[in-house]
Structures are given as C-alpha cells and as structure tokens.
N, C-alpha and C. Protein backbone atom coordinates (compact mmCIF):
# COMPACT_ATOMS: atom_id res chain seq x y z
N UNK A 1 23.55 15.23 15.45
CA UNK A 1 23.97 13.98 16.02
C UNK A 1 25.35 14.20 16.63
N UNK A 2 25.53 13.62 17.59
CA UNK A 2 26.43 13.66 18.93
C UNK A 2 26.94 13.10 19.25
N UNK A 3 28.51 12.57 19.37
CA UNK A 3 28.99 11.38 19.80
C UNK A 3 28.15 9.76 19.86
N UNK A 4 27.58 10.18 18.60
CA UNK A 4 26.53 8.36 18.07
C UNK A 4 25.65 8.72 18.56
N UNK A 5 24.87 9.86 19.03
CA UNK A 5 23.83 9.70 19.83
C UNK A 5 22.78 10.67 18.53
N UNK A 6 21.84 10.50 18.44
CA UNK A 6 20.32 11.03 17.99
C UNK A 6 19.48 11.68 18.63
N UNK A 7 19.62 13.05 18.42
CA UNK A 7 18.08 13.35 19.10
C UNK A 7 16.73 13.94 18.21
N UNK A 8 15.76 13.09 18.82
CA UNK A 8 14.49 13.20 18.06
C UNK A 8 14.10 14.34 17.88
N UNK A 9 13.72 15.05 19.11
CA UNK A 9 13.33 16.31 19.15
C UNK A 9 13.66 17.11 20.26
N UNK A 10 13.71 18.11 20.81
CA UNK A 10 14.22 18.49 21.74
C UNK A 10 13.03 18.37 23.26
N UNK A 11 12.06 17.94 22.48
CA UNK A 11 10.92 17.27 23.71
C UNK A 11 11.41 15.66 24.40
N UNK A 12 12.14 15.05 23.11
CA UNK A 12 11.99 13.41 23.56
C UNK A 12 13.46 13.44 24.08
N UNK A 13 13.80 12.28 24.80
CA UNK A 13 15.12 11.57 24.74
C UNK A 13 16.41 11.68 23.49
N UNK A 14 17.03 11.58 23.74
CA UNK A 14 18.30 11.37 22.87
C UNK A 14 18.43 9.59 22.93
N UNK A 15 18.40 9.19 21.86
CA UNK A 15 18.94 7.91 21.46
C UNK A 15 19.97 7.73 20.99
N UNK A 16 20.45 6.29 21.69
CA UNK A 16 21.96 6.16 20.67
C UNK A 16 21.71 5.50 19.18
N UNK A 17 22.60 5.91 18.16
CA UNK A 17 22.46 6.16 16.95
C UNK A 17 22.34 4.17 16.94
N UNK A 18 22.86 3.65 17.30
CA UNK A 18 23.00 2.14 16.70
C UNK A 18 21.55 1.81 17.41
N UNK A 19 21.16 2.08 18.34
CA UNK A 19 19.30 1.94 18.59
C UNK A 19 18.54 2.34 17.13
N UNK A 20 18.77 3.73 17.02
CA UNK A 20 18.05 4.25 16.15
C UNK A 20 17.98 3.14 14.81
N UNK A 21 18.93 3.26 14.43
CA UNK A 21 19.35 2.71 13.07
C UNK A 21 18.66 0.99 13.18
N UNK A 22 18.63 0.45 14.25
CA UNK A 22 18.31 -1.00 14.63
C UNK A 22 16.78 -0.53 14.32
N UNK A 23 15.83 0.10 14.54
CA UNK A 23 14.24 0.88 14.95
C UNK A 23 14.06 0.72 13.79
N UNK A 24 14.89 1.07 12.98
CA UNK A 24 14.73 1.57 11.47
C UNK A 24 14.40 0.57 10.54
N UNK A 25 15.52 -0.24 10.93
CA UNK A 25 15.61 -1.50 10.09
C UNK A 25 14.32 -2.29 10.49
N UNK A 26 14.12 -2.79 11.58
CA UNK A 26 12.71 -3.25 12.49
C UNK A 26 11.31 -3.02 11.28
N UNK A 27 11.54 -1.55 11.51
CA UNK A 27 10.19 -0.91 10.63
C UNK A 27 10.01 -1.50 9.37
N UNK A 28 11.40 -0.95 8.55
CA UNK A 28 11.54 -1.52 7.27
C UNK A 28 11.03 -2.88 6.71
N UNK A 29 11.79 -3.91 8.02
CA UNK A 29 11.80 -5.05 7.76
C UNK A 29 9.76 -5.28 7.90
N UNK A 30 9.59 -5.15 8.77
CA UNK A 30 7.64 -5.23 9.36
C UNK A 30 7.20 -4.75 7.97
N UNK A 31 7.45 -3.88 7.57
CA UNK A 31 6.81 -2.74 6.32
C UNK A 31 6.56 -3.97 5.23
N UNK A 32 7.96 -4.12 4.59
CA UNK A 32 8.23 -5.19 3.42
C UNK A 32 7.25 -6.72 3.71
N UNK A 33 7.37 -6.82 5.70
CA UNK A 33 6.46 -8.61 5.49
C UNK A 33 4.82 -8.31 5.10
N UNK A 34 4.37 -7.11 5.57
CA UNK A 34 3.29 -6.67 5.66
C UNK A 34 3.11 -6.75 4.04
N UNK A 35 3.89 -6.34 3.02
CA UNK A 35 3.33 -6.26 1.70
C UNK A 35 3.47 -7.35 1.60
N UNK A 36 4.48 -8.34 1.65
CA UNK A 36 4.26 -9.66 1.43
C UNK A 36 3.05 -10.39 1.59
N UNK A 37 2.48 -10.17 3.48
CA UNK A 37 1.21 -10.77 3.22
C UNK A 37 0.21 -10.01 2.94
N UNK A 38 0.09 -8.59 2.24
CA UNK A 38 -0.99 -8.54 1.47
C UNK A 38 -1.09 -9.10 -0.06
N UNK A 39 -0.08 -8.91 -0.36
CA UNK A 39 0.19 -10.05 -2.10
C UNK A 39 0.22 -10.94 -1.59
N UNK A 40 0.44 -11.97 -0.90
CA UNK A 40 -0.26 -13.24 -0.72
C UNK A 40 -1.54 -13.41 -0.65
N UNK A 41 -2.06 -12.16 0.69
CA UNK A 41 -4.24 -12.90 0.36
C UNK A 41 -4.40 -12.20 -0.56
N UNK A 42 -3.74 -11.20 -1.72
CA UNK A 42 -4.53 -10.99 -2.53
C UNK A 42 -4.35 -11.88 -3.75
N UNK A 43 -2.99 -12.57 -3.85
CA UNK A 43 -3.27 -13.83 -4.82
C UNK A 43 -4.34 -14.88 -4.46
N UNK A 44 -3.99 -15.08 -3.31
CA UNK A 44 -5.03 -16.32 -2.63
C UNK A 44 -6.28 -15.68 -3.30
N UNK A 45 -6.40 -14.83 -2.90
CA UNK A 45 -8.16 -14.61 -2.64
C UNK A 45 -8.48 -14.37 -4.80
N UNK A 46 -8.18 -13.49 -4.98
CA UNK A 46 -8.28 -13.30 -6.26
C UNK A 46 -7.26 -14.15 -7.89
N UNK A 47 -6.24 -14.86 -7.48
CA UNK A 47 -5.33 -15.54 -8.13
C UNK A 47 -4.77 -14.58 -8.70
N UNK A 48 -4.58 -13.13 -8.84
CA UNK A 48 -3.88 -12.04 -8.98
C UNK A 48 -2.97 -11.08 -8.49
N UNK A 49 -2.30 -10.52 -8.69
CA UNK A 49 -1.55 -9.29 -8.16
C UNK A 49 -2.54 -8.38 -8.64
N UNK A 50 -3.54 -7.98 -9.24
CA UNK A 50 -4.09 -7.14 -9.42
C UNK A 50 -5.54 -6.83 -9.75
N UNK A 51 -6.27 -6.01 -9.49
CA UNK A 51 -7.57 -5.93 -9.63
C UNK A 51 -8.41 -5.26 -10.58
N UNK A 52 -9.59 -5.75 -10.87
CA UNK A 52 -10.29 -5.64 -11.98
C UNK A 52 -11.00 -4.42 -12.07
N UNK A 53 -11.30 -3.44 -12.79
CA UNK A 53 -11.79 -2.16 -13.05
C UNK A 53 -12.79 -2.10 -11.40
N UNK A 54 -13.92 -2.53 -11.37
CA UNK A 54 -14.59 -2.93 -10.25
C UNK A 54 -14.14 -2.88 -8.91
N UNK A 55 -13.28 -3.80 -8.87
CA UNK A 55 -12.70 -3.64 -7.54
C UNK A 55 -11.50 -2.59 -7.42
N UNK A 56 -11.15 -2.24 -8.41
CA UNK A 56 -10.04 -1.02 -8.05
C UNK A 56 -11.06 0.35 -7.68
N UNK A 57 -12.29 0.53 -8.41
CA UNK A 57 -12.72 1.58 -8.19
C UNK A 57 -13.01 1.82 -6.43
N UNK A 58 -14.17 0.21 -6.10
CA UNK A 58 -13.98 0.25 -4.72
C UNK A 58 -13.02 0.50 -3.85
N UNK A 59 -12.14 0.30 -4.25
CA UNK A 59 -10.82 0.21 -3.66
C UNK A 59 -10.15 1.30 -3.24
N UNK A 60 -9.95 2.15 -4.56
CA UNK A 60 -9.66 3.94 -4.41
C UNK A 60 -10.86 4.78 -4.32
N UNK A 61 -11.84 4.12 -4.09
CA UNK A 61 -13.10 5.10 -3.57
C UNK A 61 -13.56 6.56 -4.94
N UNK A 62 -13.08 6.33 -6.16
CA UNK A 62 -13.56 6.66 -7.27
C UNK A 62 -14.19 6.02 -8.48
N UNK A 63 -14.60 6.85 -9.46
CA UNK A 63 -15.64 6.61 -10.25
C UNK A 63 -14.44 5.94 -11.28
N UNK A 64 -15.24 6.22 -12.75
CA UNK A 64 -14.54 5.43 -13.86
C UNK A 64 -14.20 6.18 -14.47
N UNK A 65 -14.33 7.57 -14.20
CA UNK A 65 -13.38 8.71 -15.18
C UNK A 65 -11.99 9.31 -14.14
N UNK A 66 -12.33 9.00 -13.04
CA UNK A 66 -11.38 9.72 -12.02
C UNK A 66 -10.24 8.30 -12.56
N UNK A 67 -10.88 7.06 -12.07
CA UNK A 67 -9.51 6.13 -12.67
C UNK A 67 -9.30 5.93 -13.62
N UNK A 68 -9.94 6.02 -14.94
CA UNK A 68 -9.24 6.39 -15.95
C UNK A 68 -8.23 7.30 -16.21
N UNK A 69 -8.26 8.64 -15.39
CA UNK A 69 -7.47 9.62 -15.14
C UNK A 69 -5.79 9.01 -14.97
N UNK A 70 -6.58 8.81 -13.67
CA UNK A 70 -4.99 7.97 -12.78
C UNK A 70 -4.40 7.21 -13.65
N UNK A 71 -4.91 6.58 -14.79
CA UNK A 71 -4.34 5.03 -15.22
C UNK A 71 -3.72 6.17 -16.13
N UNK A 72 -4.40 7.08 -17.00
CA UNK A 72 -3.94 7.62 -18.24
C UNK A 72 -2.25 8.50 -17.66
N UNK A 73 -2.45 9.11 -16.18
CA UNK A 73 -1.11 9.91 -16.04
C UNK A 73 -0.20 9.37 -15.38
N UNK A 74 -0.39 8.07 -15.43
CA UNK A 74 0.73 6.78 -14.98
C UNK A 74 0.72 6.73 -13.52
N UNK A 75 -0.08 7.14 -12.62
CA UNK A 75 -0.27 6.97 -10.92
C UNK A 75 -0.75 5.94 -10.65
N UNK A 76 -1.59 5.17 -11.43
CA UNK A 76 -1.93 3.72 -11.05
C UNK A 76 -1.47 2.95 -12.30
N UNK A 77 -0.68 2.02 -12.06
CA UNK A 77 -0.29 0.98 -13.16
C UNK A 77 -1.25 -0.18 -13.57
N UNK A 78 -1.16 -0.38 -14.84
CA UNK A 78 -2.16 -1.42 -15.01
C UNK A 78 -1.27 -3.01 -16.10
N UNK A 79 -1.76 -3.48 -16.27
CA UNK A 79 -1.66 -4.85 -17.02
C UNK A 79 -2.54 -4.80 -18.14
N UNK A 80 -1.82 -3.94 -19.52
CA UNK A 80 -2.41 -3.80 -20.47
C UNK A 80 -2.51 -5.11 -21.49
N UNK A 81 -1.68 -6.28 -20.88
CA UNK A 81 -1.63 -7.23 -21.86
C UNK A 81 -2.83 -7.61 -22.03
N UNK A 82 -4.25 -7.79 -21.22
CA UNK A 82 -5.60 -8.44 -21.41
C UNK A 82 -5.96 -7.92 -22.19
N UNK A 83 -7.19 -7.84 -22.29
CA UNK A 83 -8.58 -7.44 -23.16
C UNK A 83 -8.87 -6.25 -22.54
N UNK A 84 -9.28 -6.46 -21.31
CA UNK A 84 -9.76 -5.09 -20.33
C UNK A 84 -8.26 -5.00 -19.29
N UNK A 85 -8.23 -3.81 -18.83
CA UNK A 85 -7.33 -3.52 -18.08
C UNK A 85 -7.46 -3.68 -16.76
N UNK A 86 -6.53 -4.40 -16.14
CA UNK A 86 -6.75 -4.49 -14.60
C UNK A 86 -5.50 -3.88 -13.97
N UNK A 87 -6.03 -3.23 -12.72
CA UNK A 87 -4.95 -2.20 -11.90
C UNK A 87 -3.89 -3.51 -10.54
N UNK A 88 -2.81 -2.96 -10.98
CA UNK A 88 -2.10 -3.44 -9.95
C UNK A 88 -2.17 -2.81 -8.61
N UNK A 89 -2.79 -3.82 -7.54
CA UNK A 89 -3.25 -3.67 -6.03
C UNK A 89 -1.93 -2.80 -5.73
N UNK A 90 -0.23 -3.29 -5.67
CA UNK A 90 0.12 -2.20 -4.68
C UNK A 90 0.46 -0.71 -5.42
N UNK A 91 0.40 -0.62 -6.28
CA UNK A 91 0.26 1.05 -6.91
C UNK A 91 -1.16 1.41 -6.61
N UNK A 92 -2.11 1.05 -6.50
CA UNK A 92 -3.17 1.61 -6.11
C UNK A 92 -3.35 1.60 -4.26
N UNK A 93 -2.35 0.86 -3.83
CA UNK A 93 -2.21 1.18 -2.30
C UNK A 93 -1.45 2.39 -1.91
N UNK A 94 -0.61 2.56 -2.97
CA UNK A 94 0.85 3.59 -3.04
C UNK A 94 -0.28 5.11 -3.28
N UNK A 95 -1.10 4.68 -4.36
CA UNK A 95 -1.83 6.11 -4.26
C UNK A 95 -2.52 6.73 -3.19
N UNK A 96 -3.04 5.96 -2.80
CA UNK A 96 -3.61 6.11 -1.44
C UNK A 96 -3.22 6.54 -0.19
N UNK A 97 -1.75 6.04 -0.05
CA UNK A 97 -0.50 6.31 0.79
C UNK A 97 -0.54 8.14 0.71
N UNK A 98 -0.05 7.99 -0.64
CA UNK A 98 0.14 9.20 -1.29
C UNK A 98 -0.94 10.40 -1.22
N UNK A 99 -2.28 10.30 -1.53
CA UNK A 99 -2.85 11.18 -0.82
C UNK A 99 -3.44 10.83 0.63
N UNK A 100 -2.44 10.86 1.64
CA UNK A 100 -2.47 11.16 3.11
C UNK A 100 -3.05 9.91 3.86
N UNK A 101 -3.73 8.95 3.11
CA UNK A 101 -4.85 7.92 3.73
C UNK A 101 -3.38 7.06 4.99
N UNK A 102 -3.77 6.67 5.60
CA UNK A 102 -2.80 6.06 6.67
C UNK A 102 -2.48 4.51 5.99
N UNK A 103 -1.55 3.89 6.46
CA UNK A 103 -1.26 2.33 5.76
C UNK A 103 -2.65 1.00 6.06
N UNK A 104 -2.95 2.11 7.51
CA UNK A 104 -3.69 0.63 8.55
C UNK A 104 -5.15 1.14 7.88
N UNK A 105 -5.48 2.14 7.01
CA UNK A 105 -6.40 2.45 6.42
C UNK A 105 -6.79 1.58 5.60
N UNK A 106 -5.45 1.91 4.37
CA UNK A 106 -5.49 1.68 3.44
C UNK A 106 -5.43 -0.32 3.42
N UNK A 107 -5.02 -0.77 4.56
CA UNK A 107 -5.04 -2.55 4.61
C UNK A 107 -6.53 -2.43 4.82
N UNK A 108 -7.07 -1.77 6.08
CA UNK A 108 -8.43 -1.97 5.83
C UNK A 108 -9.58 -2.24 4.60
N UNK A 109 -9.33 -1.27 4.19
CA UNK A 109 -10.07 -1.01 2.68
C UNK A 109 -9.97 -2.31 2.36
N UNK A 110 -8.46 -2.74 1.59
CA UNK A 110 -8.41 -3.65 0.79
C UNK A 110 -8.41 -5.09 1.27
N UNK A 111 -8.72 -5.29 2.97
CA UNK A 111 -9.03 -6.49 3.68
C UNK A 111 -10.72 -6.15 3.14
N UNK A 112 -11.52 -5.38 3.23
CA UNK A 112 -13.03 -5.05 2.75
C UNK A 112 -13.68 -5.67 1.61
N UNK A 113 -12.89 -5.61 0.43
CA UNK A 113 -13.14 -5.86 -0.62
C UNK A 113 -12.70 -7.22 -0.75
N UNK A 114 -11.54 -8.21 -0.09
CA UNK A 114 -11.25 -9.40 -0.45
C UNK A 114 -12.22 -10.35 0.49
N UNK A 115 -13.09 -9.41 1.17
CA UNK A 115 -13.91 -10.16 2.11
C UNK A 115 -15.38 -9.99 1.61
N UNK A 116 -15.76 -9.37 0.26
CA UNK A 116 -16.38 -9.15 -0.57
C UNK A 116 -16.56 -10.02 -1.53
N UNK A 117 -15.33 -10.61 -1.95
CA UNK A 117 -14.93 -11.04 -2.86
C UNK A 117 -15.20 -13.01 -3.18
N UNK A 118 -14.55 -13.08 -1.08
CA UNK A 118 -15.28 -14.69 -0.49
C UNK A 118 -16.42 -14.69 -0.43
N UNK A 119 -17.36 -14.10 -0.55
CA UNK A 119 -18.30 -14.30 -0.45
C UNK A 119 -18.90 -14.49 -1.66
N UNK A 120 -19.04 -14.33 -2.34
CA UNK A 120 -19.28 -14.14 -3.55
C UNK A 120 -18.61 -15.78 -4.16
C-alpha cells in the first residue's frame, strides 16, 4: 500500500485505501443484514433459531451418524436443554461455509427446507 492507495493485484486497478475500506464495510454490513433475515424466516417459519434432528440432516446433506459426529466434536452446536437435541441453523450454515459450499448455496438449501416446512 502506497500513499493510501491499494492494489488488488497487479492485473486490476489500484484503489484508494478509503474506497477500499468503505467496500469493506458495505460487505460486512450486507453480510450481518443477510443473517438477520435468515434468523428472522427461520423464526417465522419454524418459531426457532434452530432445527430439529430432521431438518438439520436435510440441511447438511448427512446421515445421523455423520451429525452425530459433528454435534459430538463441537462443529455444530446444539440446544441440549430439550429432550431431543436440536441444531442451531447458523453453526450449521458456518459448517457448510466451512467446507467450501458458497453462502448463496448454502441460503439456498436452507430457503428449500423452510419451503418444505410451509407446506406441511
């Protein structure tokens, strides 16, 4: 970085650093409303922050020993206070993140299942 200036790569433009830093914040800020309104339709839709053995499996596209796994080595969090355990939606979005799946994926998916869910 260069007299305030940024450069991306030596293919793109040079930006000035107070652009950059403004881009940043932009993202951040979009990132954070975006979880907001997925914990909103997923309270709406389910009255929860989190989902039931069932729909988490759909959700992370595994069986009941693979998420048992996850739950047992602390990668998906759950809400042990019930009877049965239910997984909290954004750690099981975070996993997903996490192995490589894209964000606009991973909203997909879980727009799938809450549209599963109205119906029903």
């Amino acid at each position: 970085m260069e007299n305030g200036v940024r450069q991306i790569t030596s293919d793109m433009v040079a930006v000035p650093l107070a652009l950059w830093q403004t881009m940043e914040r932009i993202v951040d800020s979009y990132e954070e409303i975006n979880n907001r309104l997925d914990l909103l339709e997923s309270v709406t839709v389910t009255n929860s922050e989190y989902m039931n053995r069932k729909d988490a499996m759909l959700f992370l596209h595994v069986g009941s020993t693979k998420l048992w796994e996850l739950t047992r080595s602390g990668e998906i969090e759950t809400n042990g206070k019930t009877g049965k355990p239910l997984y909290k939606t954004s750690s099981c979005r975070q996993y997903l993140i996490g192995q490589g799946f894209s964000k606009e994926f991973v909203q997909e998916r879980f727009r799938d299942i809450l549209r599963e869910k109205q119906k029903k």
